[in-house]
C-alpha atoms as a PDB file:
ATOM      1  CA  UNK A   1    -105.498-170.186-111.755  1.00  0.00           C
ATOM      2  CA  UNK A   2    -105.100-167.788-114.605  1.00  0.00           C
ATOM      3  CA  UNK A   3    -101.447-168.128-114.438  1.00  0.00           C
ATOM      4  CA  UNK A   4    -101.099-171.750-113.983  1.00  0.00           C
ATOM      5  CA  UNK A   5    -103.568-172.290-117.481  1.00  0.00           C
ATOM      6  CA  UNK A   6    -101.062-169.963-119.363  1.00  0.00           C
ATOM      7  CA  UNK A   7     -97.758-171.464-118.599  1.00  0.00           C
ATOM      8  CA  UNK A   8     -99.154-175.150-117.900  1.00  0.00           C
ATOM      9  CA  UNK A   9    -101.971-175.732-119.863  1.00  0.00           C
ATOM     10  CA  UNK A  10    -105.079-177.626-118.866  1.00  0.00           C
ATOM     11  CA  UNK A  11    -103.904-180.840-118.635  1.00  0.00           C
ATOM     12  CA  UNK A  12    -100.767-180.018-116.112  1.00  0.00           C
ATOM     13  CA  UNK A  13    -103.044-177.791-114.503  1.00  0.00           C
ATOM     14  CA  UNK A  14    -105.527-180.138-113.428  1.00  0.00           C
ATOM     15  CA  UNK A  15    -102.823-182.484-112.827  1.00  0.00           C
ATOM     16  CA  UNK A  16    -101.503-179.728-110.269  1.00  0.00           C
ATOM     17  CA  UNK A  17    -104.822-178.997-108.416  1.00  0.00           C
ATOM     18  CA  UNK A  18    -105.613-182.970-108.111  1.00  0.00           C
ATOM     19  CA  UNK A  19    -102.422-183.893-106.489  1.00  0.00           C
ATOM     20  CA  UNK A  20    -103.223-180.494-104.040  1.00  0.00           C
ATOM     21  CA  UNK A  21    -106.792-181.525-103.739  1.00  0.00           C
ATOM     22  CA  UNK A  22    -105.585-185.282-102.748  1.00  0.00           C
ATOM     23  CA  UNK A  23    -103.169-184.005-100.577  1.00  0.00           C
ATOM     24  CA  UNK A  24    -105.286-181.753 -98.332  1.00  0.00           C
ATOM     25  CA  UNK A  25    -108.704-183.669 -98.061  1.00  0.00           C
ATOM     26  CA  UNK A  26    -107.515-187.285 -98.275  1.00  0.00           C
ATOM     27  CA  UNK A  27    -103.667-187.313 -96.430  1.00  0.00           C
ATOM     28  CA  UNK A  28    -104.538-183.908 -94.334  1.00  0.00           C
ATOM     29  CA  UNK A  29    -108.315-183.401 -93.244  1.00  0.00           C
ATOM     30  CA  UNK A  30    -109.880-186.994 -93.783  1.00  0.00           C
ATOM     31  CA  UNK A  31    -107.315-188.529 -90.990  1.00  0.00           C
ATOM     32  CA  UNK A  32    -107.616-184.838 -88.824  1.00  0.00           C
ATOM     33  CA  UNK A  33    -111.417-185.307 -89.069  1.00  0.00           C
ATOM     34  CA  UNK A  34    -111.323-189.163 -88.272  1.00  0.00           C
ATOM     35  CA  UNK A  35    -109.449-188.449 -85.207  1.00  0.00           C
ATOM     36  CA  UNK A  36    -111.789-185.179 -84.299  1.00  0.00           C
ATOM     37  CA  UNK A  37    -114.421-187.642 -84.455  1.00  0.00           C
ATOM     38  CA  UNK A  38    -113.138-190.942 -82.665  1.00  0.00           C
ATOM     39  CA  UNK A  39    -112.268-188.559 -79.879  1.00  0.00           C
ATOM     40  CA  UNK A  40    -116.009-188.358 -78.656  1.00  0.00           C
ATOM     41  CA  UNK A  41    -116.790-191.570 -79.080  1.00  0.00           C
ATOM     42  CA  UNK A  42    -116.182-194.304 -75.894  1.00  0.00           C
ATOM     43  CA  UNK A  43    -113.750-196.984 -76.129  1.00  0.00           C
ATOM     44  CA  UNK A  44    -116.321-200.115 -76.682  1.00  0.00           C
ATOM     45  CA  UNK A  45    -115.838-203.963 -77.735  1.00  0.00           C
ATOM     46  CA  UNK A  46    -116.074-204.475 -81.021  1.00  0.00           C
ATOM     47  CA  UNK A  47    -119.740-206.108 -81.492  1.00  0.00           C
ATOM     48  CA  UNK A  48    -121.155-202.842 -79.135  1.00  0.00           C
ATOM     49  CA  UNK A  49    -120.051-200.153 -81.673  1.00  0.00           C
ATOM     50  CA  UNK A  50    -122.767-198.868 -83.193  1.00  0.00           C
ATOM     51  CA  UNK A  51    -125.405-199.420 -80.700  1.00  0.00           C
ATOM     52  CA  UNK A  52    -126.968-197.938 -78.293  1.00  0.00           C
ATOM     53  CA  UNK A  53    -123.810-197.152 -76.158  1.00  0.00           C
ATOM     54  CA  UNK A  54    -121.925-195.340 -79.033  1.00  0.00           C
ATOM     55  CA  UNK A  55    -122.930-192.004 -78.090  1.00  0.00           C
ATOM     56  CA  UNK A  56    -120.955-188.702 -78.238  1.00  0.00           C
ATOM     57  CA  UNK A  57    -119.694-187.595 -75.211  1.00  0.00           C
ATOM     58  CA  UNK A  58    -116.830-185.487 -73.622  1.00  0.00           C
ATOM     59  CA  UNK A  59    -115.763-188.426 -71.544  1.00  0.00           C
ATOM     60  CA  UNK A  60    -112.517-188.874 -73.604  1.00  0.00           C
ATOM     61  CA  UNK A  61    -111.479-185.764 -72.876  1.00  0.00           C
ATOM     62  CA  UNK A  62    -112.231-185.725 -69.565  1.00  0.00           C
ATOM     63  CA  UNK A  63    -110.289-188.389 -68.759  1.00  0.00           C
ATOM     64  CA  UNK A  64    -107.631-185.817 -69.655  1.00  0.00           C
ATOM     65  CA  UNK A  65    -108.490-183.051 -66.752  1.00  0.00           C
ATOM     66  CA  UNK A  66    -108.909-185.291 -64.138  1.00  0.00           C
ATOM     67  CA  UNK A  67    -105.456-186.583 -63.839  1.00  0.00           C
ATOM     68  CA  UNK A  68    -103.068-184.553 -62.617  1.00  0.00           C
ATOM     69  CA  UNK A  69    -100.631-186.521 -63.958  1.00  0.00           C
ATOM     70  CA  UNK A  70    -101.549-186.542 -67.723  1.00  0.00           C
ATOM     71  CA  UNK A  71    -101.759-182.396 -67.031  1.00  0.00           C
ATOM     72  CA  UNK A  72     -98.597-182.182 -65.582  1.00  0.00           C
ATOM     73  CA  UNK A  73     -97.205-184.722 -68.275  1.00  0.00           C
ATOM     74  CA  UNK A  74     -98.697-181.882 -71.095  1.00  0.00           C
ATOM     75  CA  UNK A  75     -97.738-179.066 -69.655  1.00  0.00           C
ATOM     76  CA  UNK A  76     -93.942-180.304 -68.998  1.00  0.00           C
ATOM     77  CA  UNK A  77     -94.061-180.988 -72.251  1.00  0.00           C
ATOM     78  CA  UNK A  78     -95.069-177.297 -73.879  1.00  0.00           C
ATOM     79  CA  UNK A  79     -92.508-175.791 -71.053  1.00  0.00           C
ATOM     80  CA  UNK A  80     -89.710-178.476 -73.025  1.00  0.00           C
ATOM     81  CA  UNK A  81     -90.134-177.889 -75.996  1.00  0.00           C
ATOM     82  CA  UNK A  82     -90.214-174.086 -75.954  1.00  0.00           C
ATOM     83  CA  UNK A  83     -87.005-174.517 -74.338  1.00  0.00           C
ATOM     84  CA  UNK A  84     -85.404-176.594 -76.910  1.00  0.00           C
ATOM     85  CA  UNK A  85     -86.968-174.156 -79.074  1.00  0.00           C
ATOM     86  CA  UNK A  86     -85.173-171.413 -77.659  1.00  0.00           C
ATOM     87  CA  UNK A  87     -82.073-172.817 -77.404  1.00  0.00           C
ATOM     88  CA  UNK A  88     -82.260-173.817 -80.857  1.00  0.00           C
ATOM     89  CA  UNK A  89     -83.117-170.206 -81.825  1.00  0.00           C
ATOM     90  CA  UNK A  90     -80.221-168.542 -80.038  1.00  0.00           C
ATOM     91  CA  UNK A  91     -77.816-171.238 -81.671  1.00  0.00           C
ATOM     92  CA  UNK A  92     -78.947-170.608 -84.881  1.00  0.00           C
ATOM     93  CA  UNK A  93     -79.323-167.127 -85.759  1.00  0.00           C
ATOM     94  CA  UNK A  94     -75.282-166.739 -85.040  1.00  0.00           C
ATOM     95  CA  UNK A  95     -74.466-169.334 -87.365  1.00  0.00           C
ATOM     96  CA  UNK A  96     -77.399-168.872 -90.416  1.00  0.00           C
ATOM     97  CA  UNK A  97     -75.688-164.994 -90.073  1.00  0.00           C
ATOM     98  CA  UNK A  98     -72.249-166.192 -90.515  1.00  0.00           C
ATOM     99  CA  UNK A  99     -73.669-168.668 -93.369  1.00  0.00           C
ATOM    100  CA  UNK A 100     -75.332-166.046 -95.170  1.00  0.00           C
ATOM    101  CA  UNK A 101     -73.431-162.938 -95.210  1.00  0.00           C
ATOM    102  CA  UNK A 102     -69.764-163.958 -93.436  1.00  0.00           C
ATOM    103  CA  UNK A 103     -68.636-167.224 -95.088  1.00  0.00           C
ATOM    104  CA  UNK A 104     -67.459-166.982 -98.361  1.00  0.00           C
ATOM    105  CA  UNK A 105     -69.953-168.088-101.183  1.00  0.00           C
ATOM    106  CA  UNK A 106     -67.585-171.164-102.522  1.00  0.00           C
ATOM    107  CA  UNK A 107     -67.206-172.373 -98.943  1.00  0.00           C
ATOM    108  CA  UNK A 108     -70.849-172.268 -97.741  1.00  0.00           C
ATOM    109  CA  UNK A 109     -71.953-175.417 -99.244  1.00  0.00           C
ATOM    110  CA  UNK A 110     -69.195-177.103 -97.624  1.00  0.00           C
ATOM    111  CA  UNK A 111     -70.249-175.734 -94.411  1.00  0.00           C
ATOM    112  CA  UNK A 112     -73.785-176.701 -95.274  1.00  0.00           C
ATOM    113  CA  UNK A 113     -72.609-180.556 -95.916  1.00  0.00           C
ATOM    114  CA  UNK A 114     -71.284-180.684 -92.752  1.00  0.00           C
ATOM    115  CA  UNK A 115     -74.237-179.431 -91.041  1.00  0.00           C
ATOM    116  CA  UNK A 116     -76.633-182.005 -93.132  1.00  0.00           C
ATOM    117  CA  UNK A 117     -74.197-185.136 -93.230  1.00  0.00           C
ATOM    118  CA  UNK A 118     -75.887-186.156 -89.606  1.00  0.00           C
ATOM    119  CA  UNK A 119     -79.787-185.834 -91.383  1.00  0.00           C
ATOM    120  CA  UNK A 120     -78.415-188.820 -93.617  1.00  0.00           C
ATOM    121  CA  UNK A 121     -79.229-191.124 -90.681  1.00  0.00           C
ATOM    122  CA  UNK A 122     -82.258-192.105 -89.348  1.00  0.00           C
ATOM    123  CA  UNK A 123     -83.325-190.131 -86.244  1.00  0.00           C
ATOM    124  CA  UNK A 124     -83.594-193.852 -84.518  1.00  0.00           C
ATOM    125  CA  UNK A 125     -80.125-194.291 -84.469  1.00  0.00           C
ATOM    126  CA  UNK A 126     -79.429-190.674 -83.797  1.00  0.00           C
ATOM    127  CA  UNK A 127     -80.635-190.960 -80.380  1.00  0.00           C
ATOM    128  CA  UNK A 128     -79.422-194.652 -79.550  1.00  0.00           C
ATOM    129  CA  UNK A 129     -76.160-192.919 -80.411  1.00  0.00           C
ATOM    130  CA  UNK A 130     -76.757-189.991 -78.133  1.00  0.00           C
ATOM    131  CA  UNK A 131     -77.785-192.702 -75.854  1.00  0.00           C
ATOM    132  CA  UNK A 132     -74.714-194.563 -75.581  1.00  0.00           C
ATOM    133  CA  UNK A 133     -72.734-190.966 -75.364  1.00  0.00           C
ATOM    134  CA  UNK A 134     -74.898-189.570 -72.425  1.00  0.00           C
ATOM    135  CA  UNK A 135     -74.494-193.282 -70.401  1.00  0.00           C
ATOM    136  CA  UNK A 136     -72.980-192.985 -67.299  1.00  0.00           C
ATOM    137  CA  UNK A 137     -69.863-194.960 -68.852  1.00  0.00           C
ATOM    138  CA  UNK A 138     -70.303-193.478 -72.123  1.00  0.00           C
ATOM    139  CA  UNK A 139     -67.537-191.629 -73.790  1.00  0.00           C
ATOM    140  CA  UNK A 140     -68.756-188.035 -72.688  1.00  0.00           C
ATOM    141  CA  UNK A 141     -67.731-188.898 -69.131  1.00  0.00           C
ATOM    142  CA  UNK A 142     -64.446-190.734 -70.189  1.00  0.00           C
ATOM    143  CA  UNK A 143     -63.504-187.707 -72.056  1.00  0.00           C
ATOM    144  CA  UNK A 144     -64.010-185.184 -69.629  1.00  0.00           C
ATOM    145  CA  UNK A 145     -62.519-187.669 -67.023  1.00  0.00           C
ATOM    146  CA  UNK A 146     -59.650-187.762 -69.244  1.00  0.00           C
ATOM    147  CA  UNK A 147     -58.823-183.786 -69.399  1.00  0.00           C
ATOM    148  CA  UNK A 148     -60.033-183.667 -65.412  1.00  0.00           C
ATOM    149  CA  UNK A 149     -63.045-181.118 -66.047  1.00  0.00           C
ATOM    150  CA  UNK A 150     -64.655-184.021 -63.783  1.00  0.00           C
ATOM    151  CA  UNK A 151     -63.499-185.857 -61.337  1.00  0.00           C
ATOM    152  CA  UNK A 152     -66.539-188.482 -61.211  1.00  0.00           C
ATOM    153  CA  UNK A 153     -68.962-189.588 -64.155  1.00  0.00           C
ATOM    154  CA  UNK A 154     -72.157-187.462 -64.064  1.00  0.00           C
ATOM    155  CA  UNK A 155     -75.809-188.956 -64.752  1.00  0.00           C
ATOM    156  CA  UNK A 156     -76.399-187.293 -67.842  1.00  0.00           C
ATOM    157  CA  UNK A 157     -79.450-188.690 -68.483  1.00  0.00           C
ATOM    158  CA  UNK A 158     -81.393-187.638 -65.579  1.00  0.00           C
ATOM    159  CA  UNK A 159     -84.671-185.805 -65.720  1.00  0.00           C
ATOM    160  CA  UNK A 160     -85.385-184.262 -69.245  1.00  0.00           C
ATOM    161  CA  UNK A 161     -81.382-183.696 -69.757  1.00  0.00           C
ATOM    162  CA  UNK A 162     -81.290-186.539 -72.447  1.00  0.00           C
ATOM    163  CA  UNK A 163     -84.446-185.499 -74.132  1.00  0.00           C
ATOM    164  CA  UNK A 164     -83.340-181.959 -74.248  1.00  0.00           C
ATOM    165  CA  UNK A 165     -80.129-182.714 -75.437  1.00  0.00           C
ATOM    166  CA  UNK A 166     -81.364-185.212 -78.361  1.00  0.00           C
ATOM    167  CA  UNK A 167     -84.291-182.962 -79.533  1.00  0.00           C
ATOM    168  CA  UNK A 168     -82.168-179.936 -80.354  1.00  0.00           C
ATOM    169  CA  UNK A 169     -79.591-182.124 -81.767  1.00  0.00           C
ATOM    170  CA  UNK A 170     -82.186-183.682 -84.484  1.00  0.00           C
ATOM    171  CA  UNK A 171     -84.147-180.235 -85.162  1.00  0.00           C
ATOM    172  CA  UNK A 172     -81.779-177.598 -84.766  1.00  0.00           C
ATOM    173  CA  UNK A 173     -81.322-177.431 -88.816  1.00  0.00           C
ATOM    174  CA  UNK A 174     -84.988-176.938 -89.162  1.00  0.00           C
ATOM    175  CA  UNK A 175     -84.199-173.718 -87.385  1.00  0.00           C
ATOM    176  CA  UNK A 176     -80.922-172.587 -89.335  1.00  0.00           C
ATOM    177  CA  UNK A 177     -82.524-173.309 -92.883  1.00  0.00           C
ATOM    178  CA  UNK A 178     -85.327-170.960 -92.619  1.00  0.00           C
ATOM    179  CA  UNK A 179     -83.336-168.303 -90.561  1.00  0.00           C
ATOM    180  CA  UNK A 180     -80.433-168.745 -93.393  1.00  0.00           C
ATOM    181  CA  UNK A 181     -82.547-168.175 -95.959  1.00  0.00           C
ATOM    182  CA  UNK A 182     -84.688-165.053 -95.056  1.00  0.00           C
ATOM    183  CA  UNK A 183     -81.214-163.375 -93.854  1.00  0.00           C
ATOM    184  CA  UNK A 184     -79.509-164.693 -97.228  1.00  0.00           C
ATOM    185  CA  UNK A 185     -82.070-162.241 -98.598  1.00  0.00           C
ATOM    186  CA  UNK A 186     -81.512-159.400 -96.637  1.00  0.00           C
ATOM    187  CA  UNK A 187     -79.300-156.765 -99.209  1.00  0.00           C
ATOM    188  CA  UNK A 188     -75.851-156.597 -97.269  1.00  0.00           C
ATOM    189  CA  UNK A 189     -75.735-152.614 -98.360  1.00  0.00           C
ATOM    190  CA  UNK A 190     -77.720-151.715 -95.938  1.00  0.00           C
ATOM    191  CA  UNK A 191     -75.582-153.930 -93.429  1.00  0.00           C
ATOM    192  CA  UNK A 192     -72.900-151.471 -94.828  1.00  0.00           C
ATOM    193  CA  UNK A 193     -74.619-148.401 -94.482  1.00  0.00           C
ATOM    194  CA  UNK A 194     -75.332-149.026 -90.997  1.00  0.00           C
ATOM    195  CA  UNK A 195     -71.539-149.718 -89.994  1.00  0.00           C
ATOM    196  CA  UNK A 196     -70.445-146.421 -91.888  1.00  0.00           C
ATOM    197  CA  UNK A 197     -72.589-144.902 -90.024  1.00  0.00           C
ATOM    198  CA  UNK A 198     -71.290-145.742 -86.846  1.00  0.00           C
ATOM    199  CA  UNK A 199     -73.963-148.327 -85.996  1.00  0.00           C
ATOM    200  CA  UNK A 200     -72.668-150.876 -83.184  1.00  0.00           C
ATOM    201  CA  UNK A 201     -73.136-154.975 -84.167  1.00  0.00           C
ATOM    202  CA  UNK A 202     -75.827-155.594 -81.962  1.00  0.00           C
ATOM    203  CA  UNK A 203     -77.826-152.586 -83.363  1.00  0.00           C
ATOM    204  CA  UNK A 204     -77.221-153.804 -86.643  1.00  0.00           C
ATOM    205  CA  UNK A 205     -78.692-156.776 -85.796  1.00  0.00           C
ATOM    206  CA  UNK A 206     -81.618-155.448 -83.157  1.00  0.00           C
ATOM    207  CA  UNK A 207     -82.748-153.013 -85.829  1.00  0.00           C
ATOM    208  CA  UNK A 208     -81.793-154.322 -89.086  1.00  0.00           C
ATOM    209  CA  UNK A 209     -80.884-158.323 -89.788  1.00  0.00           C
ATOM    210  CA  UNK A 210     -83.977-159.531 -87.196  1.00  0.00           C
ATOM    211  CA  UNK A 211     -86.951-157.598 -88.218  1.00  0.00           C
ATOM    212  CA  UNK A 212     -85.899-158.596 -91.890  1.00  0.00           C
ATOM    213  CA  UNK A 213     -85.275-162.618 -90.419  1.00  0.00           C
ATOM    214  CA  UNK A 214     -88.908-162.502 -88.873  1.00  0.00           C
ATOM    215  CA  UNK A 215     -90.144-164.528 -91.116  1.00  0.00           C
ATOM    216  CA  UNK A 216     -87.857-167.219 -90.829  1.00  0.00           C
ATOM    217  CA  UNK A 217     -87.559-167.024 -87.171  1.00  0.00           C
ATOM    218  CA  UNK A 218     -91.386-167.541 -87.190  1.00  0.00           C
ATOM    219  CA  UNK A 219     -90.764-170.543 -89.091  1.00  0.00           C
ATOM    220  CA  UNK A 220     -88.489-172.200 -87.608  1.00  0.00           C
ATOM    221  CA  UNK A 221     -89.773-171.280 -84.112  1.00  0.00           C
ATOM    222  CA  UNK A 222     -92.762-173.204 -85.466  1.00  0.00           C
ATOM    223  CA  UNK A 223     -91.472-175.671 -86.737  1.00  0.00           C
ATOM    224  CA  UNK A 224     -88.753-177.200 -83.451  1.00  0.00           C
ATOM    225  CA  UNK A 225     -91.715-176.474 -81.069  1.00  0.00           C
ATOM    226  CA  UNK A 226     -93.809-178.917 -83.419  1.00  0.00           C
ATOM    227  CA  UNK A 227     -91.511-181.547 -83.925  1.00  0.00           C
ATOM    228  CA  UNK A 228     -90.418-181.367 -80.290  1.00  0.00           C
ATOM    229  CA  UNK A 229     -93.369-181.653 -78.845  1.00  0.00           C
ATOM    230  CA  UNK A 230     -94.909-184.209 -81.167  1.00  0.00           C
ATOM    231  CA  UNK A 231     -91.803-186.346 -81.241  1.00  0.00           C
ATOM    232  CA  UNK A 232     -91.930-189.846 -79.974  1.00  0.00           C
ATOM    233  CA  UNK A 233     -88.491-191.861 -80.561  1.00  0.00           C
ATOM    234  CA  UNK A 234     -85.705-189.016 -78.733  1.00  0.00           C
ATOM    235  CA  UNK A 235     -88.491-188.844 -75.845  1.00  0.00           C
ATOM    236  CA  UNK A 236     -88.694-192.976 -75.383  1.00  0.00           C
ATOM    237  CA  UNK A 237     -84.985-193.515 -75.680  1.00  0.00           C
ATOM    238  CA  UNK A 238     -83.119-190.657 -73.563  1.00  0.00           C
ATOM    239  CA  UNK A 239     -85.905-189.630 -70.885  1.00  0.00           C
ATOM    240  CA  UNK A 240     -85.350-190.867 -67.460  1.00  0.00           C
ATOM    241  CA  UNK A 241     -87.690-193.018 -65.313  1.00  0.00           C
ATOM    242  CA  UNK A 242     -88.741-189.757 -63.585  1.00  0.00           C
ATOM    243  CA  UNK A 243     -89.043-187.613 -67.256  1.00  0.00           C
ATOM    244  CA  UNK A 244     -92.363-188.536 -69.539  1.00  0.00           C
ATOM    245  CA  UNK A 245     -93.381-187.070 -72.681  1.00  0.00           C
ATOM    246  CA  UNK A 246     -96.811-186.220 -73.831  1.00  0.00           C
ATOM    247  CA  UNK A 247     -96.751-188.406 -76.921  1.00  0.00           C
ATOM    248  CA  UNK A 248     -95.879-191.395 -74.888  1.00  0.00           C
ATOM    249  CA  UNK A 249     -98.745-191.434 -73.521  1.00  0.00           C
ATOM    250  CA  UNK A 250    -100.585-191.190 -76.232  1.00  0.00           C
ATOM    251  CA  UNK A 251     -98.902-194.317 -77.811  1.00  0.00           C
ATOM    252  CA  UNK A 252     -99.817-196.115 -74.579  1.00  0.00           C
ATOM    253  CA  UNK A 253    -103.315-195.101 -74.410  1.00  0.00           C
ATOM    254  CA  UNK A 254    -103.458-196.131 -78.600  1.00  0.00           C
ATOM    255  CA  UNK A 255    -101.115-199.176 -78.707  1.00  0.00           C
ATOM    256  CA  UNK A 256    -101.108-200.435 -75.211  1.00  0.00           C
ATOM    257  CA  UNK A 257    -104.405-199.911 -74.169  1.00  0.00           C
ATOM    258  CA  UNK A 258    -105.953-199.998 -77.493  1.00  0.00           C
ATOM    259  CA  UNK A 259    -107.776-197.434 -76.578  1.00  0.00           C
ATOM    260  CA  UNK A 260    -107.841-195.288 -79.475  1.00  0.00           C
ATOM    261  CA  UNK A 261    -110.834-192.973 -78.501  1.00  0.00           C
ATOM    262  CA  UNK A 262    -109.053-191.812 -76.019  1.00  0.00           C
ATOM    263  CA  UNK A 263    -105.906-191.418 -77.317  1.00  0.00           C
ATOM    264  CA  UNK A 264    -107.449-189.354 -80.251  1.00  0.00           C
ATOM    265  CA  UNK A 265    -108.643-186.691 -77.904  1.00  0.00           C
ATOM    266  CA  UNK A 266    -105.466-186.573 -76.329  1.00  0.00           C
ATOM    267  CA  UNK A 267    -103.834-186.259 -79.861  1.00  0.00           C
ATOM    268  CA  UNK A 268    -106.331-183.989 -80.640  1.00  0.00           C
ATOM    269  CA  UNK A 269    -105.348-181.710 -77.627  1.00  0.00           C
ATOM    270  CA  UNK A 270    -101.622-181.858 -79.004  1.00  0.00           C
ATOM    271  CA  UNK A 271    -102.868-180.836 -82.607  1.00  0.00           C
ATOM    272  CA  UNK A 272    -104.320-178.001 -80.828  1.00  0.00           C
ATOM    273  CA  UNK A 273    -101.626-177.098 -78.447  1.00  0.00           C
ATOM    274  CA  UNK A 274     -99.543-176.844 -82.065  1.00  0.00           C
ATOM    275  CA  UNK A 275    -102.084-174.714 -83.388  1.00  0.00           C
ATOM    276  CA  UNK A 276    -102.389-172.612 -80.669  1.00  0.00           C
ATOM    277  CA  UNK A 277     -98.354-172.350 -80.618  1.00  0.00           C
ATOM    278  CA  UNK A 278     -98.241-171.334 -84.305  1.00  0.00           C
ATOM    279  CA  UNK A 279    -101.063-168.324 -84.060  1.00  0.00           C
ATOM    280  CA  UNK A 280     -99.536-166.910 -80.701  1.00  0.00           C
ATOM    281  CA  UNK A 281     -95.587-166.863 -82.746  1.00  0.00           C
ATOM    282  CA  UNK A 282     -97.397-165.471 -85.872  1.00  0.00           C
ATOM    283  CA  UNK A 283     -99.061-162.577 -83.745  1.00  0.00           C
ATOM    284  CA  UNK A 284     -95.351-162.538 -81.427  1.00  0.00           C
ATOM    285  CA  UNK A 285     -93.113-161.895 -85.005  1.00  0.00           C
ATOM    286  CA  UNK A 286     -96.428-159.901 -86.322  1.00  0.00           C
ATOM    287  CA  UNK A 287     -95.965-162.255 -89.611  1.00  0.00           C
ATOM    288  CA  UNK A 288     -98.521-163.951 -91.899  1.00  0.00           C
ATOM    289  CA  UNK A 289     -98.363-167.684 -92.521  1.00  0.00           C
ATOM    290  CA  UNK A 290     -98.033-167.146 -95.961  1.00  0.00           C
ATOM    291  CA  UNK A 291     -94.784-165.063 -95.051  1.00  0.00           C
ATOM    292  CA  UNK A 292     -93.237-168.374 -93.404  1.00  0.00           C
ATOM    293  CA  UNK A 293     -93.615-170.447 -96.551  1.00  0.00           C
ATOM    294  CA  UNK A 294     -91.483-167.959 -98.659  1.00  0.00           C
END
């Protein structure tokens, strides 16, 4: 606070801490707690709210556990999106190393424009595209038809194989960024000291270039697993009949049903799942959350 009054003044200051303070209580915890709320409360008609059925109760919720399907639904889900997370995470770190300490400095943001042109489009169209490359007579199959690595088209999008597929295609970058950057800092001497000394590459890496790059592991770990698991468009437009996505049916229970108490505790139980996800990778890379923001 001291800080911010000595290089910006009072006036930029409280300009700075009402734009914060709008932020968090009006766009973050007022729509958080409205959902917390509406998640105990039953789905009624409109002229019975308020009376003497709107009580609080756990029924939402439990409409939750006693499916099997909506469980198996969630934890599909979770077991997904960890694995695009992974795979995002060992596709990465190669590259945001190369990036950072191989490519040369006047080529990187070439390579970096390359790797962003495809954020430039809207994630809708991103997936119809994958869409129409994953059909059975898509291009994928004509191609590998054509240099007879198949002999018959194959049903790409089958099971969670399209979903898969499209979600570490949209959020891979939000991997490489923060892995690029906290390697980028990493001071290449001791990269150099290490390979005088005899050091082999994957020591180098196991006991030097990771435990610097836990930070932005952490965050981008967090970060895929999020947006994967909370994402709504890739899901609806390359899953399978057989292949559902948690947030699916959350927009049915919501828009179909319009049945938003009950689709705000199953929200809620996403937010949580997220939450839950970001404590256990902040205890796994033993960083702070304040370490993933740098």
């Amino acid at each position: 606070m001291t800080e911010l009054l000595r290089r910006y003044g009072w006036s930029l200051t409280l300009l700075f801490l009402g734009l914060t303070g709008f932020w968090l209580l009006i766009l973050v915890a007022f729509p958080y707690f409205t959902l917390f709320e509406h998640s105990f409360r039953p789905y009624l008609p409109a002229n019975e709210i308020g009376g003497a059925k709107d009580v609080y109760s756990f029924s939402n919720y439990a409409t939750f556990f006693k499916s099997p399907i909506y469980l198996t639904v969630f934890w599909r889900t979770v077991l997904y999106s960890s694995f695009v997370t992974a795979i995002s995470l060992v596709v990465s770190y190669p590259i945001a190393y190369f990036l950072a300490k191989i490519a040369r400095p006047d080529k990187t943001w070439q390579l970096f424009l390359l790797l962003s042109i495809p954020m430039w489009v809207s994630e809708t169209l991103r997936s119809f595209a994958w869409f129409i490359i994953l059909s059975y007579q898509g291009p994928l199959n004509a191609g590998l038809m054509a240099v007879h690595l198949i002999s018959a088209p194959v049903r790409w999008l089958t099971g969670y194989n399209g979903v898969i597929i499209g979600l570490f295609y949209t959020y891979v970058l939000f991997m490489l960024f923060p892995i690029y950057n906290a390697i980028q800092a990493l001071d290449t001497n001791q990269i150099e000291a290490a390979q005088d000394l005899g050091a082999p590459a994957w020591r180098i890496h196991w006991r030097i270039v990771i435990p610097h790059s836990k930070p932005g592991i952490a965050s981008g770990c967090v970060m895929v697993f999020m947006l994967s698991a909370g994402a709504i468009i890739g899901p609806t437009l390359l899953a399978s009949p057989s292949s559902r996505w948690f947030t699916e049916i959350v927009q049915q229970w919501m828009f179909e049903a319009q049945d938003w108490n009950t689709g705000s505790a199953f929200a809620f139980l996403l937010l949580l799942l997220c939450t839950v996800f970001v404590t256990v990778m902040l205890r796994l890379f033993r960083v702070r959350l304040a370490d993933t923001a740098r």
